[in-house]
Protein backbone atom coordinates (compact mmCIF):
# COMPACT_ATOMS: atom_id res chain seq x y z
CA UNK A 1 -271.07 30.29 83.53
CA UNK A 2 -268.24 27.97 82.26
CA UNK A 3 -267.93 26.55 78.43
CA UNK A 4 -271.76 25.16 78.75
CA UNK A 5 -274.10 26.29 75.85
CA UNK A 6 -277.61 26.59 76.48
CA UNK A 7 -280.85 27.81 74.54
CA UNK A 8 -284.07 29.44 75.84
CA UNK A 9 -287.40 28.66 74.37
CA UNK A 10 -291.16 29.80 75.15
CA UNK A 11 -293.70 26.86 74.84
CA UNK A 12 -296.38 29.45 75.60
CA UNK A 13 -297.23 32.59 77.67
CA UNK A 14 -296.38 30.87 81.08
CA UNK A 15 -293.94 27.72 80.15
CA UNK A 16 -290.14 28.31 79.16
CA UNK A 17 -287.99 25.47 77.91
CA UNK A 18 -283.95 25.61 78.48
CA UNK A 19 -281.71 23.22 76.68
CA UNK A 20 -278.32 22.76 77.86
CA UNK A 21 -275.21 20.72 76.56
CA UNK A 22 -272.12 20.60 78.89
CA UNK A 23 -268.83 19.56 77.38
CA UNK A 24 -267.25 16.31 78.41
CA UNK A 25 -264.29 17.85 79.90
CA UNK A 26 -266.59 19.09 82.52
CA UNK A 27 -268.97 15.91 82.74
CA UNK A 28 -265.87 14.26 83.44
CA UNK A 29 -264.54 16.34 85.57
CA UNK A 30 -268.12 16.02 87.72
CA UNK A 31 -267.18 12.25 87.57
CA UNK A 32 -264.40 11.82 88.94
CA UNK A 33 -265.05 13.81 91.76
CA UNK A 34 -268.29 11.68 92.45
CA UNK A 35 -265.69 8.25 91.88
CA UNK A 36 -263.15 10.03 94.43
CA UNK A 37 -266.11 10.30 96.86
CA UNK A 38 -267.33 6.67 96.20
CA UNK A 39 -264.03 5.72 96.93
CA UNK A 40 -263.43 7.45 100.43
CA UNK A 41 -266.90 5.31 101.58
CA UNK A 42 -267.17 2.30 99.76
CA UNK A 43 -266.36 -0.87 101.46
CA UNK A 44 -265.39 -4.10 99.51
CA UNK A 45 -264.02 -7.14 100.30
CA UNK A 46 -260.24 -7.72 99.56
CA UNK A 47 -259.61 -3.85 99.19
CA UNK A 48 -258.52 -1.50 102.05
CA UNK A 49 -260.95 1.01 101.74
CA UNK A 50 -259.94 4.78 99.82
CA UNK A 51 -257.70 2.40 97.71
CA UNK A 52 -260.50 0.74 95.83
CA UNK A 53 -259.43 0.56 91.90
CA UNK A 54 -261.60 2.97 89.57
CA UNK A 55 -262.29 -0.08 86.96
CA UNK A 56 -263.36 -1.92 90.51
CA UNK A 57 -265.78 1.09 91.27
CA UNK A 58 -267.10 1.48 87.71
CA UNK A 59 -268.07 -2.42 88.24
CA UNK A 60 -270.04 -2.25 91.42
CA UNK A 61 -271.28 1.76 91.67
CA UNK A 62 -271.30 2.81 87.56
CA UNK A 63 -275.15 3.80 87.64
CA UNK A 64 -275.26 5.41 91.24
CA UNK A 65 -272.39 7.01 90.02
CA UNK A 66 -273.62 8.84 86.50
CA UNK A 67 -277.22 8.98 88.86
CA UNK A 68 -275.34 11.75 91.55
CA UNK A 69 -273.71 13.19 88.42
CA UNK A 70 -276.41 14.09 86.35
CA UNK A 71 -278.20 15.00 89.25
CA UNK A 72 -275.35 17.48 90.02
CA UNK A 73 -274.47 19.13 86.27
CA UNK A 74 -278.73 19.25 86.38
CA UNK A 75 -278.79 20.80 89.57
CA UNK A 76 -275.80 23.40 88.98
CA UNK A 77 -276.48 24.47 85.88
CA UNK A 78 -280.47 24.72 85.69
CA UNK A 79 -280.22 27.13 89.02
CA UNK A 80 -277.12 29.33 87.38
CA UNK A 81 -279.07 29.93 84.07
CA UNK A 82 -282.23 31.21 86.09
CA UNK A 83 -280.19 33.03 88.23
CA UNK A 84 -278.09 34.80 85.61
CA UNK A 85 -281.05 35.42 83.00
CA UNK A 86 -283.14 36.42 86.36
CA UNK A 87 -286.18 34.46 86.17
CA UNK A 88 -288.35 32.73 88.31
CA UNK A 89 -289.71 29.36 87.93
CA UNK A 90 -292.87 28.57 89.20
CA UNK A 91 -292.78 25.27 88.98
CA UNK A 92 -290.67 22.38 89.48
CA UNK A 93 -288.61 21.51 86.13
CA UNK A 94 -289.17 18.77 84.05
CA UNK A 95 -285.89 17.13 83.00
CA UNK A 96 -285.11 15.11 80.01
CA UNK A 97 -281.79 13.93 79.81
CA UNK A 98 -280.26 10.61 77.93
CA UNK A 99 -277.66 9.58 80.27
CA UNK A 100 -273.72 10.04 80.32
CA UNK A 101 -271.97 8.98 77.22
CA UNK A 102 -267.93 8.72 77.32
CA UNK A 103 -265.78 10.97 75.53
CA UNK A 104 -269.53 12.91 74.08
CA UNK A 105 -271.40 16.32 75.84
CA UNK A 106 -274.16 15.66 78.39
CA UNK A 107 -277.30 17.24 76.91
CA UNK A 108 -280.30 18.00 79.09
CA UNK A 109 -283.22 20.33 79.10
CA UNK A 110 -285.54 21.84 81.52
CA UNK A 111 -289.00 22.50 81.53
CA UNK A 112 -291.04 24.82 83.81
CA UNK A 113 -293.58 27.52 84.30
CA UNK A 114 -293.38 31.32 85.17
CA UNK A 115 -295.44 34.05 85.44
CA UNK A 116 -296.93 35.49 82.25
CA UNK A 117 -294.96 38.81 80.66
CA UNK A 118 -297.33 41.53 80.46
CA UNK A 119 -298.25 45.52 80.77
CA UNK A 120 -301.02 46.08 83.22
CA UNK A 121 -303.68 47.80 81.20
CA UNK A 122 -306.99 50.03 82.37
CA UNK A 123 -306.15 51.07 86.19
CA UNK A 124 -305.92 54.69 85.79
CA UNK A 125 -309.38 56.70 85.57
CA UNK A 126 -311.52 54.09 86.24
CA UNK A 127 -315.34 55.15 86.19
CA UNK A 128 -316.38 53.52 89.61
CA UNK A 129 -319.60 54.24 92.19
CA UNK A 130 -318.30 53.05 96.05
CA UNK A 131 -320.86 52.02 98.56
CA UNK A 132 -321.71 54.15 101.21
CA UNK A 133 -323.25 52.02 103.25
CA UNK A 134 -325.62 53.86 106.26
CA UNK A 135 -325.99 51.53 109.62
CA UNK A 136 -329.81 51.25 110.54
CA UNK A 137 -332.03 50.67 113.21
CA UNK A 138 -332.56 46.97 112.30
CA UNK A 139 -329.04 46.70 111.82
CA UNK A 140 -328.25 47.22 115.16
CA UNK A 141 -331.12 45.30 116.09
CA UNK A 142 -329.86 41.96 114.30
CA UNK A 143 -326.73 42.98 116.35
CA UNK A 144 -328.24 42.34 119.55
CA UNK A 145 -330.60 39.79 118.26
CA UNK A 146 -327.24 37.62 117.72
CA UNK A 147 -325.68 38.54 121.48
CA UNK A 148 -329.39 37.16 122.91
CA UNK A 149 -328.61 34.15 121.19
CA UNK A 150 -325.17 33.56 122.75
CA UNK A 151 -326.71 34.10 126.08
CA UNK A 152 -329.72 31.71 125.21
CA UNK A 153 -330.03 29.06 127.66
CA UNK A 154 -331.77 25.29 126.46
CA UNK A 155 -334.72 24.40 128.62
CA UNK A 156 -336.60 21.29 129.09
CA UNK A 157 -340.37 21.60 127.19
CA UNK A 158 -342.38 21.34 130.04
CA UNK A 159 -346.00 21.20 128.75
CA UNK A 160 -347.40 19.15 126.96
CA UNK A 161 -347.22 20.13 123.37
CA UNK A 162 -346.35 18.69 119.83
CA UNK A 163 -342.28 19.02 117.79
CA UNK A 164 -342.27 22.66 116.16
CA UNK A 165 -339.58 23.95 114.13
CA UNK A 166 -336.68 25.48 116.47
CA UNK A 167 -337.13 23.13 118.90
CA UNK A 168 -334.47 20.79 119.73
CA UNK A 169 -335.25 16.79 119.84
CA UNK A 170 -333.07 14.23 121.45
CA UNK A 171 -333.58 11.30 119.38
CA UNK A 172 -332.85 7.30 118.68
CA UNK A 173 -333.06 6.39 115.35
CA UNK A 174 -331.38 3.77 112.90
CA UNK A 175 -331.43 4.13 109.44
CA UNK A 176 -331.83 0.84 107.01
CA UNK A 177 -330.82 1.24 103.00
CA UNK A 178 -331.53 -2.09 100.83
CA UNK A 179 -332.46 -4.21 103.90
CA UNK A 180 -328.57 -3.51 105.40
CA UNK A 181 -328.56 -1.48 108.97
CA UNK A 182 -325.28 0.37 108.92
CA UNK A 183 -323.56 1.50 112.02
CA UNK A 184 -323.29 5.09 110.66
CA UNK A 185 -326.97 5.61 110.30
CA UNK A 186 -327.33 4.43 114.29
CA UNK A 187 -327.10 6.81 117.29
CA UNK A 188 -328.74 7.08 120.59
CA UNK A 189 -329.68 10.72 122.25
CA UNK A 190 -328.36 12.72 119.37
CA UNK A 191 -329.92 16.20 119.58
CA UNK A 192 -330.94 17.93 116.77
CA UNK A 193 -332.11 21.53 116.09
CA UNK A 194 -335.37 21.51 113.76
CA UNK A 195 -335.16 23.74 110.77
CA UNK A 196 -331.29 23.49 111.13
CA UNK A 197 -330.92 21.06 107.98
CA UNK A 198 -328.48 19.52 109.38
CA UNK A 199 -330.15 15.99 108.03
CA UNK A 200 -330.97 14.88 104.64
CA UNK A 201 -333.23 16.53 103.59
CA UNK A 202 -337.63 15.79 104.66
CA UNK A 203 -335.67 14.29 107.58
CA UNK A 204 -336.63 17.08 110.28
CA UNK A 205 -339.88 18.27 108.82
CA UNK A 206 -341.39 14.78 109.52
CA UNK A 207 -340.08 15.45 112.98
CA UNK A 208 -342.74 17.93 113.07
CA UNK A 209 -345.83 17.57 115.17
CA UNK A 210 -344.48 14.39 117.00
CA UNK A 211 -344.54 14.03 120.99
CA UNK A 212 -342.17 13.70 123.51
CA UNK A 213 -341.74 9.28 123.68
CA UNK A 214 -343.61 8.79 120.22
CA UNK A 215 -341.87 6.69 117.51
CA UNK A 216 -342.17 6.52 114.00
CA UNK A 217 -340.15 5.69 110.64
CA UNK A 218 -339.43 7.78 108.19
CA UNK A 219 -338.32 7.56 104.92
CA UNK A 220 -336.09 9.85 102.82
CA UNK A 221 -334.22 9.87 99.61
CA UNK A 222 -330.32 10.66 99.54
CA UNK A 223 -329.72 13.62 97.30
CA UNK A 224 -327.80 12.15 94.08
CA UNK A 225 -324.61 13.97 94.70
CA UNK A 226 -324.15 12.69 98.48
CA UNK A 227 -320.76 12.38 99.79
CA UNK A 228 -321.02 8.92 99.97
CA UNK A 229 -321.85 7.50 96.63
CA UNK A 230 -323.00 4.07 98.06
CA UNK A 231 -325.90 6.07 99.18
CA UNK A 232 -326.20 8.53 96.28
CA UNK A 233 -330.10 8.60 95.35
CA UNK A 234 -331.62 5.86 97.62
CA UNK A 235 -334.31 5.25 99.80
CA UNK A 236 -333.62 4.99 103.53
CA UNK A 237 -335.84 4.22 106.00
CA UNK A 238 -335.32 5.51 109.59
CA UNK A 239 -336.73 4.11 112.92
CA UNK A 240 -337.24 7.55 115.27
CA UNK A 241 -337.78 7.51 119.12
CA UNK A 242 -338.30 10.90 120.18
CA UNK A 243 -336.74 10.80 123.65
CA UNK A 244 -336.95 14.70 124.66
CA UNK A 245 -337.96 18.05 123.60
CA UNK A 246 -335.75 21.04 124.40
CA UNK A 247 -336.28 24.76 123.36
CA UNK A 248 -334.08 27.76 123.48
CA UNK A 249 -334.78 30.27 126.07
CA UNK A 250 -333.52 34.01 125.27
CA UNK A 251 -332.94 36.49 128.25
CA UNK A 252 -335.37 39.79 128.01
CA UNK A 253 -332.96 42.92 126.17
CA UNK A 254 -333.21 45.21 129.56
CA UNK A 255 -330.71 46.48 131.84
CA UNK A 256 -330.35 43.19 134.03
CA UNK A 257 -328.83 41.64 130.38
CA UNK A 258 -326.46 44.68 130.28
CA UNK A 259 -324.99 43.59 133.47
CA UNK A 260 -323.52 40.50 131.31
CA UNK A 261 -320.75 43.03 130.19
CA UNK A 262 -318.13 44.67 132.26
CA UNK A 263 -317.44 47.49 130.00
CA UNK A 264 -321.30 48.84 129.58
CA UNK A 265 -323.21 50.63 132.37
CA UNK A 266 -326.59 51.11 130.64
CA UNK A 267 -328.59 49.55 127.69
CA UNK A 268 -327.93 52.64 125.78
CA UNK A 269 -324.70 52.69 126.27
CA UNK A 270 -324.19 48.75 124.79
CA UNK A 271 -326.51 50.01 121.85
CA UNK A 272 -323.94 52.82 121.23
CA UNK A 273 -320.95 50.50 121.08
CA UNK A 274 -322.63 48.75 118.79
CA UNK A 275 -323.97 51.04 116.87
CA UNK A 276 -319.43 52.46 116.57
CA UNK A 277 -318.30 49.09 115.74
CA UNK A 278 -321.29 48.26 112.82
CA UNK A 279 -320.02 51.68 111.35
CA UNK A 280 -316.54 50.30 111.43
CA UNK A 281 -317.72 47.10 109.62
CA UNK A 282 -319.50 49.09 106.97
CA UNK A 283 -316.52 51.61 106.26
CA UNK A 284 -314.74 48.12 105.84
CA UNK A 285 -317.52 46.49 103.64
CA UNK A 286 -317.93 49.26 101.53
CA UNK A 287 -314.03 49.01 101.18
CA UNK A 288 -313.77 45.67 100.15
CA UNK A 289 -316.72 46.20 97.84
CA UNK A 290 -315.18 48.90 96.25
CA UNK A 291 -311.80 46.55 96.00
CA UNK A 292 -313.81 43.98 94.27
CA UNK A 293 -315.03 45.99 91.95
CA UNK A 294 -311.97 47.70 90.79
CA UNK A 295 -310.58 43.66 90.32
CA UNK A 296 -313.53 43.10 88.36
CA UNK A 297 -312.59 46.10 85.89
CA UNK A 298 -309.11 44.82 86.18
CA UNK A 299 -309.96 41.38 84.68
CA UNK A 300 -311.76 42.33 82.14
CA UNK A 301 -308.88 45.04 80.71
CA UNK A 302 -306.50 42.35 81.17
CA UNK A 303 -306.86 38.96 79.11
CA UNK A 304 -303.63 36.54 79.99
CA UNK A 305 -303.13 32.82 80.90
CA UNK A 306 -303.08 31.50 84.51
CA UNK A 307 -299.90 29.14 85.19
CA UNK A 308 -301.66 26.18 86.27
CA UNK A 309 -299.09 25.26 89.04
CA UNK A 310 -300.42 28.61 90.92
CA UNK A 311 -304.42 27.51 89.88
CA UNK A 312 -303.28 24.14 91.35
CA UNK A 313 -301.64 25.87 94.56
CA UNK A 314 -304.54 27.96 94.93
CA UNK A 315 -306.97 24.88 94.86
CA UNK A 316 -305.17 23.38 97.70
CA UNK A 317 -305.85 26.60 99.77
CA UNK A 318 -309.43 26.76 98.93
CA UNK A 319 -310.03 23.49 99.44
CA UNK A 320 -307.91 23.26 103.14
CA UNK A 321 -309.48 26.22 104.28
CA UNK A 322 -313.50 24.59 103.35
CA UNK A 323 -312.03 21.19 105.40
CA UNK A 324 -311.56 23.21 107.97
CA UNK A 325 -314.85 24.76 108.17
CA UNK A 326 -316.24 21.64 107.76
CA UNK A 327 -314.70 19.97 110.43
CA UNK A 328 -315.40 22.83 113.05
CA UNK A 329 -319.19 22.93 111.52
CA UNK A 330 -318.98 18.53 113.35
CA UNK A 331 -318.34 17.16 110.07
CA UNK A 332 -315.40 13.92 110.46
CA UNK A 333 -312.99 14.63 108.99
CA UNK A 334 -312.48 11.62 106.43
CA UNK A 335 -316.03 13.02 104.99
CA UNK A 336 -314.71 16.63 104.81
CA UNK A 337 -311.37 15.24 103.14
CA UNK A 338 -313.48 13.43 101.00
CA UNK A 339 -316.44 15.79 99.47
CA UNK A 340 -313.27 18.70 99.16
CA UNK A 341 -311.56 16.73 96.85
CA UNK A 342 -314.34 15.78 95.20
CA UNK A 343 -314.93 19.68 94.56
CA UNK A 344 -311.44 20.24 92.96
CA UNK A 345 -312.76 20.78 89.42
CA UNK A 346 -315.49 23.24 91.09
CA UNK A 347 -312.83 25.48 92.51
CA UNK A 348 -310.92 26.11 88.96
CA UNK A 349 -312.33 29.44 87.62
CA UNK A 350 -312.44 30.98 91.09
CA UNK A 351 -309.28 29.93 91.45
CA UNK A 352 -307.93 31.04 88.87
CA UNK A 353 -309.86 34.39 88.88
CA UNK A 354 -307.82 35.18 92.20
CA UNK A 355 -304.48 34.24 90.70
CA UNK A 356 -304.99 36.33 87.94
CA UNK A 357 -305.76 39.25 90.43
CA UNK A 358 -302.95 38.48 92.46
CA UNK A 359 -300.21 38.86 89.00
CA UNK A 360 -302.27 41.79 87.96
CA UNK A 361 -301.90 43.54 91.38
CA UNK A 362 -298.44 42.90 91.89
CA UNK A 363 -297.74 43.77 87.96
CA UNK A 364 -298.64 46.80 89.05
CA UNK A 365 -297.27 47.44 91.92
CA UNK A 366 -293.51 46.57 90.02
CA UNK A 367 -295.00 49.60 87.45
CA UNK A 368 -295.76 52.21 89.69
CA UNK A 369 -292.65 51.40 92.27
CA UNK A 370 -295.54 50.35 95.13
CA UNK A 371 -293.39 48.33 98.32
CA UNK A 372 -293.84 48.17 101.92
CA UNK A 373 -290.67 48.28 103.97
CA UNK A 374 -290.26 46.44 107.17
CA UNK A 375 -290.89 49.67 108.68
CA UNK A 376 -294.21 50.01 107.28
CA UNK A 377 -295.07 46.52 108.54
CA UNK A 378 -293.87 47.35 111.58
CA UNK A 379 -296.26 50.06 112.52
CA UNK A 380 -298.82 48.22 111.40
CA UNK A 381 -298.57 45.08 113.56
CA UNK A 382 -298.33 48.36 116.20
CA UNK A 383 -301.44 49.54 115.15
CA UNK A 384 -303.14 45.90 115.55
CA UNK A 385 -301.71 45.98 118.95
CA UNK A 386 -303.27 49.13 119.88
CA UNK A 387 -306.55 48.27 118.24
CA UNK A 388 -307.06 45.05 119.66
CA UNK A 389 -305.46 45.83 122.85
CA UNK A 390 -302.63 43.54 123.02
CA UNK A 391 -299.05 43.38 123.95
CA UNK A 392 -296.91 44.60 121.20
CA UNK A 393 -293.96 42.17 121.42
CA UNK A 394 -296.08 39.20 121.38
CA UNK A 395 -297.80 40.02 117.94
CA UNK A 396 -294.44 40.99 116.68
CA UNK A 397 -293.48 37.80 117.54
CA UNK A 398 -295.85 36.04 115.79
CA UNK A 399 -294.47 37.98 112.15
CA UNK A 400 -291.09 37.10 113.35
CA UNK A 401 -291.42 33.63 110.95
CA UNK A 402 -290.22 34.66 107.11
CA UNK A 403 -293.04 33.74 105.32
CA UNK A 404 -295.14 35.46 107.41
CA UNK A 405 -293.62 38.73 107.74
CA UNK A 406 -293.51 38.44 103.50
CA UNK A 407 -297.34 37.35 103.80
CA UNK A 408 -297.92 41.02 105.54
CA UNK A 409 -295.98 42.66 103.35
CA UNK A 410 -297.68 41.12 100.83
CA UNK A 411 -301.22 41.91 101.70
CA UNK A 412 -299.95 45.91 102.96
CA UNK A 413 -298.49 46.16 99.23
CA UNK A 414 -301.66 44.88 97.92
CA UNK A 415 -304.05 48.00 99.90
CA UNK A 416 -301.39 49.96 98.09
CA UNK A 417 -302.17 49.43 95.27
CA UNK A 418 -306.26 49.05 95.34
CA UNK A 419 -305.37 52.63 97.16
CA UNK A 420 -303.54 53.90 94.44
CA UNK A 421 -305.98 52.89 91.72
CA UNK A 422 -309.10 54.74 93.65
CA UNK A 423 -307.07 57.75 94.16
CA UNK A 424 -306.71 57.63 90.55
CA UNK A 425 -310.18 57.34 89.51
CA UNK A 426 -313.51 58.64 89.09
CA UNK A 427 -315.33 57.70 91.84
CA UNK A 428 -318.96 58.24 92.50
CA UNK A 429 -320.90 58.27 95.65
CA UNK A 430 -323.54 55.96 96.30
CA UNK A 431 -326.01 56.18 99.88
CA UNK A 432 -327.28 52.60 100.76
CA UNK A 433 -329.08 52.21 104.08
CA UNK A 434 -328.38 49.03 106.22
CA UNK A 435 -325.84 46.30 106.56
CA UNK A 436 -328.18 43.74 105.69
CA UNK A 437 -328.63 45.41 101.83
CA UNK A 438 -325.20 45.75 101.28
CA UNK A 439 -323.50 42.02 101.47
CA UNK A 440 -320.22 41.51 99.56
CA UNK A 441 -320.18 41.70 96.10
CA UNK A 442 -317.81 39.49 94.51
């Protein structure tokens, strides 16, 4: 650095303060150069321009001028101090500065967070039990009780018969709240599945036992915390015309439904794939079981502060990723925008229960000297390739983008280390029988 002084504080586990006062020799020096620029682009009447006076400047450009100046001593400096000290700021700095004075030092500090300073405790000789988890009968059973439903077909109710739950209803209706009709309680052959819940609630169940061209209004009550507060708790009334009945037709589980698939010859021979790729889900179940666990253990040895700007950037995440769901799940997506926000405060502790995994991880990983080259990730965007059966070069291409190469890395680094720690430990042996017993434990 040049003659600059500057000072490091902490303001707590995860915020650092740096003060800085840069002599006037230098401020001026900044200055002038910032003038000489002016001058080379201003334009003024009565001067030819580059040969504007520097009093002349001072009158017309004096705050832009110490503006681009501060900005550039800030700028300069703040970068060189956490670049020669070697830390990382998390967040973006908060400046306070008082302005250029002539002939005195410009004095400025910055404020910012970084990752807490810490020794990972509690990851060697853990006392864990791991999951493993035995694929059943009704396992594989569920299995092809899903594929029947992907083949289902929707049929016209023929007969004569009364609204039973799992049918699907085309329906008018319009709602009315307070004696108003609004537009978005209106719509004309919408089809609904009973039992889905897709309505407020006591909606479809008073579907039930209707007939094909039968009306009738029904009246529900808005749960309190409804996405739209204007309805939040009322009464609305809803006019129902019942304009068709549909049910679901699923094809009989014999050969002639095996000749759906290219790849299988027999029923038997589907029911074996199956059974090969549930096995593979349970190896990988029992896996990330056994990961959550050992980040459970983790948590609880380790007791250090969060930097909010990562809880904050987490949030985001969590709360793009449940828009998302919601819109493919038909929700619009001003609603979806809408009742996400709305769950920001809900999203803190989980939040920042997977930030604090994520330092304690990679804490750990610096420790022990745990990296993945770009060899490493290499193979194992090879490995995808093979396993999935693609082309190589066109999932290498998709990790040729920075930040997604480092995400890979990332994650790889990550098994590393959840590897590391179960080699390390004292792990016990647990049978459980079926998929359907053994869901993730968080």
């Amino acid at each position: 650095m040049s003659q600059m002084s500057f000072k490091m504080e902490d303001l707590s586990p995860v915020k650092k303060k740096l003060s800085f006062e840069v002599p006037w020799e230098e401020v001026k020096t900044e200055l002038d150069s910032v003038y000489r620029d002016i001058s080379k682009k201003a334009k003024l009447k009565g001067f030819r321009q580059g040969k504007i006076p520097r009093n002349v400047l001072e009158s017309y450009f004096k705050e832009n001028a110490h503006t681009e100046t501060i900005n550039n001593l800030v700028n300069k400096y703040y970068w060189e101090a956490l670049d020669e000290n070697k830390i990382v700021a998390l967040s973006r700095p908060e400046i306070n500065e008082e302005g250029i004075k002539e002939n005195a030092a410009f004095s400025f500090s910055a404020s910012f967070e970084t990752e807490p300073v810490f020794e990972p405790q509690g990851y060697t000789a853990m006392e864990l039990e791991r999951e493993k988890i035995v694929v059943t009968e009704s396992d594989i059973e569920k299995k092809l009780e899903e594929i029947r439903q992907m083949f289902a077909t929707m049929e016209e109710v023929t007969e004569n018969r009364k609204i039973q739950k799992g049918d699907f209803v085309v329906i008018d209706f319009t709602g009315s709240c307070e004696g108003e009709k609004p537009a978005e309680m209106k719509a004309d052959n919408y089809l609904l599945e009973i039992g889905s819940q897709r309505f407020i609630p006591g909606f479809e169940e008073q579907l039930i036992g209707m007939n094909k061209g039968e009306e009738k209004t029904i009246k529900v009550t808005f749960p309190e915390d409804y996405q739209e507060k204007k309805y939040a708790g009322k009464e609305v009334s809803f006019d129902v015309s019942v304009k068709g009945l549909k049910e679901k037709k699923l094809p009989a589980l014999d050969e002639n439904f095996v000749k759906n698939f290219d790849k299988y010859n027999s029923l038997e021979e589907m029911k074996a794939d199956l059974t090969k790729s549930l096995e593979e889900e349970a190896k990988r179940l029992s896996e990330t079981n056994l990961q959550n666990k050992i980040t459970e253990k983790l948590l609880q040895a380790n007791e250090f502060e969060a930097p909010s700007s990562l809880v904050e950037r987490q949030i985001y995440y969590m709360m793009a990723d449940m828009r998302r769901r919601m819109s493919s799940a038909g929700m619009d997506d001003k609603s979806a925008t809408e009742l996400c926000l709305n769950m920001h405060d809900q999203f803190k502790d989980e939040a920042a229960k997977e930030v604090k995994s994520f330092l304690l991880l990679k804490k750990i990983a610096e420790k022990e000297k745990i990296s993945v080259e770009n060899a490493e990730a290499d193979e194992h965007i090879r490995q995808l390739a093979s396993k999935y059966q693609k082309d190589y070069e066109l999932i290498r291409k998709a990790y040729e983008d920075e930040e997604k190469k480092e995400n890979l890395k990332l994650e790889l680094t990550q098994k590393k280390v959840f590897d590391f720690i179960a080699q390390n430990a004292n792990i016990k042996d647990v049978e459980k029988q079926g998929l359907l017993e053994a869901e993730v434990k968080k």
